[in-house]
PDB file of N, CA and C in Angstrom:
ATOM      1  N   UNK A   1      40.090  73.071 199.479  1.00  0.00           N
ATOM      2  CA  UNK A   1      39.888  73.527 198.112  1.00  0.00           C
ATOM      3  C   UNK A   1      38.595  74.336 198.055  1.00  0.00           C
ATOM      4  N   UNK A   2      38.375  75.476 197.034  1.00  0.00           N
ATOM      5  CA  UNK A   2      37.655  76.167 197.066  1.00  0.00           C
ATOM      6  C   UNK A   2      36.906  76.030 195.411  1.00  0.00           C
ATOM      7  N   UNK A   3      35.408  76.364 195.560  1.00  0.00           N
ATOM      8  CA  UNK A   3      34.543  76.233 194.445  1.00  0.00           C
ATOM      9  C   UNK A   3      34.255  77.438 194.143  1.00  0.00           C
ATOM     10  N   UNK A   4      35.070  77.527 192.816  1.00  0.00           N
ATOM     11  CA  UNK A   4      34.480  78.929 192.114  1.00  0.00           C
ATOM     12  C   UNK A   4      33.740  78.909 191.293  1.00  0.00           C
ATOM     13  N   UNK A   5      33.048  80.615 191.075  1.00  0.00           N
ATOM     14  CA  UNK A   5      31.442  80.413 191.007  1.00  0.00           C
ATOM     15  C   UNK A   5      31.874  82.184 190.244  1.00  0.00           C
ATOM     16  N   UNK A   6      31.355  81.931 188.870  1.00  0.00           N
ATOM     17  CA  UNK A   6      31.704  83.322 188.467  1.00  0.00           C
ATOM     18  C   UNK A   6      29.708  83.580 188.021  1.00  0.00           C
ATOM     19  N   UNK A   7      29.569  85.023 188.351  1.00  0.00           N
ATOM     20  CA  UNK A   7      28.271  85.392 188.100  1.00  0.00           C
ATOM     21  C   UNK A   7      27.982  85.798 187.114  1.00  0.00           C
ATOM     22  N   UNK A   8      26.836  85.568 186.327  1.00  0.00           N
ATOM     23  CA  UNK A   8      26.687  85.568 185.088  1.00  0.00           C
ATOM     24  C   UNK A   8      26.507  87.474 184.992  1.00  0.00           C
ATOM     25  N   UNK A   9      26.087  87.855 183.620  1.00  0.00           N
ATOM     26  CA  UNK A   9      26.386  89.391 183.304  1.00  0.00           C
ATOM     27  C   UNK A   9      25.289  89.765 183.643  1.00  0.00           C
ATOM     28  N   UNK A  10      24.054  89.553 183.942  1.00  0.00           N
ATOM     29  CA  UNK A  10      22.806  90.066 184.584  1.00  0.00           C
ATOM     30  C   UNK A  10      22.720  89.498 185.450  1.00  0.00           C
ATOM     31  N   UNK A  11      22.048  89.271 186.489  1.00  0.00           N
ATOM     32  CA  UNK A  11      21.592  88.839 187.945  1.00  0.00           C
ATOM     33  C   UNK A  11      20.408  90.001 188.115  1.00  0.00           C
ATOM     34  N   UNK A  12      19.278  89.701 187.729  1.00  0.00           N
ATOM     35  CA  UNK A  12      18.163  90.261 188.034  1.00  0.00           C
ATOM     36  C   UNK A  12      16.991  89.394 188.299  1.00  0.00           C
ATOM     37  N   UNK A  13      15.730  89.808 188.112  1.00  0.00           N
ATOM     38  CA  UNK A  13      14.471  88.588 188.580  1.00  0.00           C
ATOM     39  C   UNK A  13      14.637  87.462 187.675  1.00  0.00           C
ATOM     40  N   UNK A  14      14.864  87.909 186.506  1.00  0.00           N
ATOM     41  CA  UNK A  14      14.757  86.416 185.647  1.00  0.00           C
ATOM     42  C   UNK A  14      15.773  85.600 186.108  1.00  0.00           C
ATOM     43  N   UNK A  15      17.040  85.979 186.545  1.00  0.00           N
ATOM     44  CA  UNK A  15      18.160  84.870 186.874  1.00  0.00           C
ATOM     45  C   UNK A  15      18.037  84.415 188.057  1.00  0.00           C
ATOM     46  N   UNK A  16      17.260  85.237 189.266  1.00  0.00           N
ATOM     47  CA  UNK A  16      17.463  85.001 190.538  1.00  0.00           C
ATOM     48  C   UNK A  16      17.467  83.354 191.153  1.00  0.00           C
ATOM     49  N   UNK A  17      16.084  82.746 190.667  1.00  0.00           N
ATOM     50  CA  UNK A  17      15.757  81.743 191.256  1.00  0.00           C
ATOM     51  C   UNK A  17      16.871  80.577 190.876  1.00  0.00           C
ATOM     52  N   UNK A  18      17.130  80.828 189.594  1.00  0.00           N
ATOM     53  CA  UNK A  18      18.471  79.617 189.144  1.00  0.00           C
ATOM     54  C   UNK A  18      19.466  80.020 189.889  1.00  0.00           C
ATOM     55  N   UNK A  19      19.957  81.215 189.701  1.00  0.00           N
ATOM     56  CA  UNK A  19      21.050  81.622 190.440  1.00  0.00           C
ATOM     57  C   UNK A  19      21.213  81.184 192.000  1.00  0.00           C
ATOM     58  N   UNK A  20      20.091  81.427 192.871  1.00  0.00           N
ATOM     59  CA  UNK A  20      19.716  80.931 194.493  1.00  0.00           C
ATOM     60  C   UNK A  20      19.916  79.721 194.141  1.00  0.00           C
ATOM     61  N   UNK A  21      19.566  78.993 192.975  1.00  0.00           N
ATOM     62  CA  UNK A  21      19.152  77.046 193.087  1.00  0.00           C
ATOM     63  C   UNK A  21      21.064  76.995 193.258  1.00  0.00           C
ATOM     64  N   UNK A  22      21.280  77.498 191.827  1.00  0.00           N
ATOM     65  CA  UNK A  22      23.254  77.056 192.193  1.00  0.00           C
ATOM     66  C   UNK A  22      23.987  77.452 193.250  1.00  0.00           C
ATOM     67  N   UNK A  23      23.597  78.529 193.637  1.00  0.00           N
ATOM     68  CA  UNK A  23      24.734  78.707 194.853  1.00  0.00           C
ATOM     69  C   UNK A  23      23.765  78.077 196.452  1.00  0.00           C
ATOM     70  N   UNK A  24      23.074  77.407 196.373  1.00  0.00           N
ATOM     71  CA  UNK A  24      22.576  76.404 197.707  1.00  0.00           C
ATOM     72  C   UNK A  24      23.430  75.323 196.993  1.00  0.00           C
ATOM     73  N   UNK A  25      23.321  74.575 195.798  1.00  0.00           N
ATOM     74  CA  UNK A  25      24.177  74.039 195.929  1.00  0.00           C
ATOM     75  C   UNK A  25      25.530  73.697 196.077  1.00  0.00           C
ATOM     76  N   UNK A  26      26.101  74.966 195.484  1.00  0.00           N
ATOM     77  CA  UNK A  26      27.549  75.166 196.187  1.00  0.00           C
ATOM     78  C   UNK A  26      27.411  75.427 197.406  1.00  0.00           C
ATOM     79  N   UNK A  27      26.730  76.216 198.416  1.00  0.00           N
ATOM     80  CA  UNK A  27      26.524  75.242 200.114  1.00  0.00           C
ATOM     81  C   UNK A  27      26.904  74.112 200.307  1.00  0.00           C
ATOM     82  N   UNK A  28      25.874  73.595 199.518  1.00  0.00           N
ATOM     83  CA  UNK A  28      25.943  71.898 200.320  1.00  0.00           C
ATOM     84  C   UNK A  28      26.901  71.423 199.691  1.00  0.00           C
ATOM     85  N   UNK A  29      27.863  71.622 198.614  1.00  0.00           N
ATOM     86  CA  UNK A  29      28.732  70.843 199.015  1.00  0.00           C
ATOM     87  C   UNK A  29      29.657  70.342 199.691  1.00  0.00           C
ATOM     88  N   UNK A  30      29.892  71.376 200.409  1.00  0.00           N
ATOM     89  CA  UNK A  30      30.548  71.714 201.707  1.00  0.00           C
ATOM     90  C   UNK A  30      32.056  72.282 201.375  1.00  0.00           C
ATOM     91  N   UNK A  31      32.240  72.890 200.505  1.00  0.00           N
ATOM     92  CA  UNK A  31      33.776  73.532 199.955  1.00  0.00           C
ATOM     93  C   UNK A  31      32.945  75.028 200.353  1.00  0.00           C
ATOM     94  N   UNK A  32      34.274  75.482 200.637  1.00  0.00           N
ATOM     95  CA  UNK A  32      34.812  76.853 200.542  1.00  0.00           C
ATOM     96  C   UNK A  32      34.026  77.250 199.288  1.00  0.00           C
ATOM     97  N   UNK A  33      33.321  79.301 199.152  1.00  0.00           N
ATOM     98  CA  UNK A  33      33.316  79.160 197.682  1.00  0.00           C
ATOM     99  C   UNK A  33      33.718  80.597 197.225  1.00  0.00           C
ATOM    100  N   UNK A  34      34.078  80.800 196.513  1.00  0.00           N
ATOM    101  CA  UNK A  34      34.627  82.163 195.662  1.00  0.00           C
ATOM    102  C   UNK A  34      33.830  82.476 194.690  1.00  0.00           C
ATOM    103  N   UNK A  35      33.124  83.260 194.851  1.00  0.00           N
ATOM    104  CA  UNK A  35      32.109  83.945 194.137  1.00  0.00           C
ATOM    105  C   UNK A  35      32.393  85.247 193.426  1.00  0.00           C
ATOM    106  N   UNK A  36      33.181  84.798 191.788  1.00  0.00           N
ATOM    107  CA  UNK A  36      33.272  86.366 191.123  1.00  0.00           C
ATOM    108  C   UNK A  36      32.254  86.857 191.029  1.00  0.00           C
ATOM    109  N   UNK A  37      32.426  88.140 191.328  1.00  0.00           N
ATOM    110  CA  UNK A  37      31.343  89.448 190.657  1.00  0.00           C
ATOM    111  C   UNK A  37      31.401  90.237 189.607  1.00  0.00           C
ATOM    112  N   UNK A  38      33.307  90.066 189.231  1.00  0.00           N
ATOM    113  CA  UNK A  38      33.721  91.253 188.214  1.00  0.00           C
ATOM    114  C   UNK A  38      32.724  91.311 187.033  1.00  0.00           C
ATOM    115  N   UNK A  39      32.150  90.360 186.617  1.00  0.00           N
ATOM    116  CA  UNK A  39      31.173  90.372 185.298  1.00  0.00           C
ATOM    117  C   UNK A  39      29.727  90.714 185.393  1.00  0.00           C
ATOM    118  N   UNK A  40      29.238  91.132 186.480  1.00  0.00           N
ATOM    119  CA  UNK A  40      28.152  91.899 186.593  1.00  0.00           C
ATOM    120  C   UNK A  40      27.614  92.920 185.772  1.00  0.00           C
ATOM    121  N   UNK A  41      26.863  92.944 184.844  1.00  0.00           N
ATOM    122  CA  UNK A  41      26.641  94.465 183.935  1.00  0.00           C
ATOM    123  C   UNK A  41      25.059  94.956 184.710  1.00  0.00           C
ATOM    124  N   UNK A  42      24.102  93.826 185.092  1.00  0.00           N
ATOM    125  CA  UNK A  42      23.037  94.449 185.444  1.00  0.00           C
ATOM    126  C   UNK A  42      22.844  93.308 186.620  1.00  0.00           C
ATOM    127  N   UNK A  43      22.592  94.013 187.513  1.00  0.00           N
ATOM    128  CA  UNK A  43      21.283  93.760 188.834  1.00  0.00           C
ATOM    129  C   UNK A  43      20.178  94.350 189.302  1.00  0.00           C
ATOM    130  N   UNK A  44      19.708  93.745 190.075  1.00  0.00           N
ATOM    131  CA  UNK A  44      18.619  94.315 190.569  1.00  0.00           C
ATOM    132  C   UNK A  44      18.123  94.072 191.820  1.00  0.00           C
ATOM    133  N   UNK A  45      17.261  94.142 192.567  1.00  0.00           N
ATOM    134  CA  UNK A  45      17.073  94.095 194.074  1.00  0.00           C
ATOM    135  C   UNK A  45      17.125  92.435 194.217  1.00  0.00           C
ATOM    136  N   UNK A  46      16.587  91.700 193.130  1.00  0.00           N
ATOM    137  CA  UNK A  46      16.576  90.469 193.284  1.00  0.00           C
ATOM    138  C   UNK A  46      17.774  90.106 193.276  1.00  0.00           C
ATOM    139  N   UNK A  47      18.649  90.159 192.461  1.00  0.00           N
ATOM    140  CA  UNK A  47      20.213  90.020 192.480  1.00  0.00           C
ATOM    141  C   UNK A  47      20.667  90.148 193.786  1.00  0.00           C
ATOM    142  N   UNK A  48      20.489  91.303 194.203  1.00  0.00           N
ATOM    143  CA  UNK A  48      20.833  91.588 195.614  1.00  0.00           C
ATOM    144  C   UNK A  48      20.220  90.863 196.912  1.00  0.00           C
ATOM    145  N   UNK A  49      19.288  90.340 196.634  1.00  0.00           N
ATOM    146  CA  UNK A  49      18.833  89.594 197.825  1.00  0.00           C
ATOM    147  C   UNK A  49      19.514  88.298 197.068  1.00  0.00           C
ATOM    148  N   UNK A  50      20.007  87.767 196.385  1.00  0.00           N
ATOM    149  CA  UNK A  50      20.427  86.602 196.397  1.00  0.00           C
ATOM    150  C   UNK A  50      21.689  86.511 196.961  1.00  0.00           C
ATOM    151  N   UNK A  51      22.418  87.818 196.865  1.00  0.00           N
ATOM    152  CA  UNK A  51      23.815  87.760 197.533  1.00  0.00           C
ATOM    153  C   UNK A  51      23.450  88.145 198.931  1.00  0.00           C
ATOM    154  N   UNK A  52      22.589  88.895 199.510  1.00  0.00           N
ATOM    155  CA  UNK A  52      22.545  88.993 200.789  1.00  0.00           C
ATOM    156  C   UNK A  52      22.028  87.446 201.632  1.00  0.00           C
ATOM    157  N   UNK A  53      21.163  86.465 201.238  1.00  0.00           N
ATOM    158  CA  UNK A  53      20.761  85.514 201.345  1.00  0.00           C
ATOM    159  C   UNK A  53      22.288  84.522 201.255  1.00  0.00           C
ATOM    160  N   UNK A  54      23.030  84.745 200.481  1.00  0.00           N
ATOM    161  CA  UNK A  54      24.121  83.591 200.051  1.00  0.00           C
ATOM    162  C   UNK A  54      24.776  83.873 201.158  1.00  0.00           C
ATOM    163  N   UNK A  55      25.182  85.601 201.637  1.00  0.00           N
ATOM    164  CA  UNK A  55      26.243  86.073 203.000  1.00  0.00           C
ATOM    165  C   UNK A  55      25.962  85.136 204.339  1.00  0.00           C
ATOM    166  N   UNK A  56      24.540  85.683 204.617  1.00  0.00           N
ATOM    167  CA  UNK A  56      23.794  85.029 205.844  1.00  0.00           C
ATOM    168  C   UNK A  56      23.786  83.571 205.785  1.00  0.00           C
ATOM    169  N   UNK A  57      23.307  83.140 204.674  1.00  0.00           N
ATOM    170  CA  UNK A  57      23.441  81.480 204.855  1.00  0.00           C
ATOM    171  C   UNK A  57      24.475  81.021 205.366  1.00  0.00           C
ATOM    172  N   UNK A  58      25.668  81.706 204.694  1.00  0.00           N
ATOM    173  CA  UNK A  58      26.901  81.125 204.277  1.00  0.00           C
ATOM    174  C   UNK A  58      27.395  81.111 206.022  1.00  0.00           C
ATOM    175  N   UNK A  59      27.070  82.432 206.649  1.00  0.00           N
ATOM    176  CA  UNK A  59      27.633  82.771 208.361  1.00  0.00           C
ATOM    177  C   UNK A  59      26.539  81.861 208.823  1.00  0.00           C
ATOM    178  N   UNK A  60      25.466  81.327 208.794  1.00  0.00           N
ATOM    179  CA  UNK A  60      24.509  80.647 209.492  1.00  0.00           C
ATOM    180  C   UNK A  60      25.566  78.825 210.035  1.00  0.00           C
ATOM    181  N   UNK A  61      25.621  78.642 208.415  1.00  0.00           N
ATOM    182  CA  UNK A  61      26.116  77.429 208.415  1.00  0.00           C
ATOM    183  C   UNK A  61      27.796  77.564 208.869  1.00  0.00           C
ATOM    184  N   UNK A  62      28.349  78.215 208.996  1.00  0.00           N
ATOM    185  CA  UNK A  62      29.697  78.058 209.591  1.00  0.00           C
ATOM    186  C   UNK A  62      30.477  77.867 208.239  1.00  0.00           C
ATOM    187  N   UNK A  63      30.195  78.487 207.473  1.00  0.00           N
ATOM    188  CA  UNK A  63      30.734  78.261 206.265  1.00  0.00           C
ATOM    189  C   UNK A  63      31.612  79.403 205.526  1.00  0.00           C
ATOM    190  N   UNK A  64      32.975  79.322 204.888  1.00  0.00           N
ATOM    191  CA  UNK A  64      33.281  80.695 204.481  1.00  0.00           C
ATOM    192  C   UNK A  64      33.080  80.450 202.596  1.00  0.00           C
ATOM    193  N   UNK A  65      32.455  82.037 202.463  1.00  0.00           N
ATOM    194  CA  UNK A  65      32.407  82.367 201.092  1.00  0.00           C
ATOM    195  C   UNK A  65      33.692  84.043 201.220  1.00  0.00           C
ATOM    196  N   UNK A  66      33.670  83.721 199.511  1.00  0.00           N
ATOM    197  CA  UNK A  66      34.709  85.606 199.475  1.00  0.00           C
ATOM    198  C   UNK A  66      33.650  85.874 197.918  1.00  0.00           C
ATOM    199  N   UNK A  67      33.123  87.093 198.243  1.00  0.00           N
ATOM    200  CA  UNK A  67      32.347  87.493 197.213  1.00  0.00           C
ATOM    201  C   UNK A  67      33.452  88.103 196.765  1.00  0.00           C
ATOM    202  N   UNK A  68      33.965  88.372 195.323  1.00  0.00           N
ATOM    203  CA  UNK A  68      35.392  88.769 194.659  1.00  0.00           C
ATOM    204  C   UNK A  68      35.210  89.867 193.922  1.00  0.00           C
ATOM    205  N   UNK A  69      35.800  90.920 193.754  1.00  0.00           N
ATOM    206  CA  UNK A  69      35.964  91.950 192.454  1.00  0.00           C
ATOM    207  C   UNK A  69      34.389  92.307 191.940  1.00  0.00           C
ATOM    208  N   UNK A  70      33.926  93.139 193.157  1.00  0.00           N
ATOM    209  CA  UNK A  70      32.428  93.632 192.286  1.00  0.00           C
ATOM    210  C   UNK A  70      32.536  94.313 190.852  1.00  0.00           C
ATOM    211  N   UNK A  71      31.720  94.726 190.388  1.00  0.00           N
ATOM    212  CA  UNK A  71      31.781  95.218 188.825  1.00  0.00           C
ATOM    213  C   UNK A  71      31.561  96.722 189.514  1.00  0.00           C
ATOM    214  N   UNK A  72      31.937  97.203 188.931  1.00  0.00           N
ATOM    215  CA  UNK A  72      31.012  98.846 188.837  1.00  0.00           C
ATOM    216  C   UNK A  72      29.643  98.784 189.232  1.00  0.00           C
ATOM    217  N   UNK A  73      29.083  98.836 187.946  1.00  0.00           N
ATOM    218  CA  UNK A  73      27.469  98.415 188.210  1.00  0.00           C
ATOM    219  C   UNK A  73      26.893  97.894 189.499  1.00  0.00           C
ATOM    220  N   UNK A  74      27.626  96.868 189.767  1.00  0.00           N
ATOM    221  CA  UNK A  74      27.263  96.493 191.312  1.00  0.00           C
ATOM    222  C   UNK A  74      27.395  97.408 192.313  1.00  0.00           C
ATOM    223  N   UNK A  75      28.771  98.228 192.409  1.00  0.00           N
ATOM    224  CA  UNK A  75      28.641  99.130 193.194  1.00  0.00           C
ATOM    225  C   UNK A  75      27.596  99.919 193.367  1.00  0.00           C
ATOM    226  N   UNK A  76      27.731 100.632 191.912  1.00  0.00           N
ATOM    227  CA  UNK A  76      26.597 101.470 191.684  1.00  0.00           C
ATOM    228  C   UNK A  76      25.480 101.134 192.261  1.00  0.00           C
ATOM    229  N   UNK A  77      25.156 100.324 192.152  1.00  0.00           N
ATOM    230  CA  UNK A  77      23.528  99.531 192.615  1.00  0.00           C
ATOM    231  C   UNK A  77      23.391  99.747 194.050  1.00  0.00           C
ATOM    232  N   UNK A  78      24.210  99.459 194.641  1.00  0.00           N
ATOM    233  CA  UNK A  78      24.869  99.485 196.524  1.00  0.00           C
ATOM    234  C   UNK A  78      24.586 100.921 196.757  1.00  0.00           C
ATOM    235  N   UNK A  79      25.382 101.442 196.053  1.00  0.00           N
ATOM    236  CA  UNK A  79      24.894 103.022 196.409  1.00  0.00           C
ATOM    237  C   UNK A  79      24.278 103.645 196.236  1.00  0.00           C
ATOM    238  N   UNK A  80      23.076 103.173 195.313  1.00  0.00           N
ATOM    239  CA  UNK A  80      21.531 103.996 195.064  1.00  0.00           C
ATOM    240  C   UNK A  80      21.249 103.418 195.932  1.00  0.00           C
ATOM    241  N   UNK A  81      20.944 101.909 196.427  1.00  0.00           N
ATOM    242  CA  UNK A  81      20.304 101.416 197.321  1.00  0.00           C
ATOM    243  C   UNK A  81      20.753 101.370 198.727  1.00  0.00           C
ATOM    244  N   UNK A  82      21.583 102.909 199.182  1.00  0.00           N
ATOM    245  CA  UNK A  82      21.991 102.858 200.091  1.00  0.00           C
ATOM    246  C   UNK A  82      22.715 101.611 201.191  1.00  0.00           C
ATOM    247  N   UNK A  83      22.942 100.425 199.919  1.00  0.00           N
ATOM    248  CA  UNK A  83      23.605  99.200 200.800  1.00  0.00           C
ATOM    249  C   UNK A  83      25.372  98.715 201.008  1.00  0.00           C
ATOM    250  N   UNK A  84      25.807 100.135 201.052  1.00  0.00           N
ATOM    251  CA  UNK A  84      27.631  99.621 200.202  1.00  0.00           C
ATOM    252  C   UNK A  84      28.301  98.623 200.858  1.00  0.00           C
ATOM    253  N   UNK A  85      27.893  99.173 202.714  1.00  0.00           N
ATOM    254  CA  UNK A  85      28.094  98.156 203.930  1.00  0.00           C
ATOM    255  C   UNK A  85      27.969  96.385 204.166  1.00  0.00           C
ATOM    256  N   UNK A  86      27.010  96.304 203.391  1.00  0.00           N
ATOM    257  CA  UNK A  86      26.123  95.353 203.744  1.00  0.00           C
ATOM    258  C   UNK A  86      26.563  94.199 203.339  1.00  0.00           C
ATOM    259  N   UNK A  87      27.352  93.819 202.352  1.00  0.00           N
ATOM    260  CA  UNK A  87      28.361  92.812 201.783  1.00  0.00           C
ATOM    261  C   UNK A  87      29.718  92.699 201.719  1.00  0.00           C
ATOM    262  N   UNK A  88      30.310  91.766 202.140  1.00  0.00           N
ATOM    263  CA  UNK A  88      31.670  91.428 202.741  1.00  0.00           C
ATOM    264  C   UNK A  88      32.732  91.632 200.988  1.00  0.00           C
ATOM    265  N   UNK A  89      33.043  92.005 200.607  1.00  0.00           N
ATOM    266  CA  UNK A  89      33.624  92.066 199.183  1.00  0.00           C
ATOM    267  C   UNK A  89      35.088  91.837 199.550  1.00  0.00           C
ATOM    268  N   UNK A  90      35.923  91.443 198.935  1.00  0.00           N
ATOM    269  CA  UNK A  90      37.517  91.037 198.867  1.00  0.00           C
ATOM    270  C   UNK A  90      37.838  91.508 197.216  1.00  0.00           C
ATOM    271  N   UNK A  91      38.855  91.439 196.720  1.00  0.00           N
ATOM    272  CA  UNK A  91      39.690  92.085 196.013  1.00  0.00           C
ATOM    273  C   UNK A  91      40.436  90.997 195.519  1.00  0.00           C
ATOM    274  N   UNK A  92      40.266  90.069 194.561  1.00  0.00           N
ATOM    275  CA  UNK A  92      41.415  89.134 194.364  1.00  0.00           C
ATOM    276  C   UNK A  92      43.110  89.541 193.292  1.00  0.00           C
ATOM    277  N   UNK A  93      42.160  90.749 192.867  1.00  0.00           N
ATOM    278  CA  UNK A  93      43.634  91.882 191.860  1.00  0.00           C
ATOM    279  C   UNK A  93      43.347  91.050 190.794  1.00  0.00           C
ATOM    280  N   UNK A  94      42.782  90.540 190.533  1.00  0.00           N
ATOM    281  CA  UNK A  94      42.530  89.846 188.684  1.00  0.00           C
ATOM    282  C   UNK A  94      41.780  91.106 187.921  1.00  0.00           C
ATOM    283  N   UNK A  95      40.524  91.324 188.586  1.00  0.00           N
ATOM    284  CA  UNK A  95      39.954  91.835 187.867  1.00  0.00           C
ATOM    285  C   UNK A  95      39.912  93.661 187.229  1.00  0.00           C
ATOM    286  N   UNK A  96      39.201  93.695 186.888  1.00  0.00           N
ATOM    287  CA  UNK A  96      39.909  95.730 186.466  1.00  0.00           C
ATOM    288  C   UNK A  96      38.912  96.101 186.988  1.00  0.00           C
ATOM    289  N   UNK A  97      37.236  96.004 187.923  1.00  0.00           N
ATOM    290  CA  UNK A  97      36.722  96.630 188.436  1.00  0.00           C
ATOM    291  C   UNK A  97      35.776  97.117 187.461  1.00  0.00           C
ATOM    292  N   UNK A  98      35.543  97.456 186.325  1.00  0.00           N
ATOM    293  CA  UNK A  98      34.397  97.896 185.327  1.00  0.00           C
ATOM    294  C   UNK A  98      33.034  96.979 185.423  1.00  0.00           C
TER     295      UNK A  98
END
């Protein structure tokens, strides 16, 4: 069974540290986890190091995550910050991608 984990509509500095606190704990619980993105309206580098931090952990520990349906915005963000590569993204077809 898998623990889903939908991301709130900002993910920037103010959310980061809560955001890192919940998804270590979805780590440890030791489930699978599915991490929507479709609701992303704003990030920021901090946002982004929390998902790059969640990827690596997640391959450290032998663990699988599916980051799901980025938003736009997220993209967007990837591609100013030259990072589009850098995160494993999947497609679950729920979402419309905005």
């Amino acid at each position: 069974m898998a623990l889903s984990i939908v991301a709130g509509h900002e993910q920037t500095i103010y959310q980061a540290s809560q955001w890192r606190a919940e998804l270590d704990a979805a780590l440890q619980s030791g489930e699978d986890i599915l991490l929507d993105l479709s609701s992303i309206e704003e990030i920021d580098c901090s946002g982004l190091q929390v998902l790059l931090w969640l990827q690596r952990e997640a391959t450290r520990q032998n663990r699988r995550i599916g980051l799901l349906d980025p938003s736009r915005p997220l993209g967007e963000f990837l591609r100013l910050m030259g990072m589009e590569g850098e995160l494993a993204f999947k497609r679950s077809g729920a979402g419309d991608g905005s």
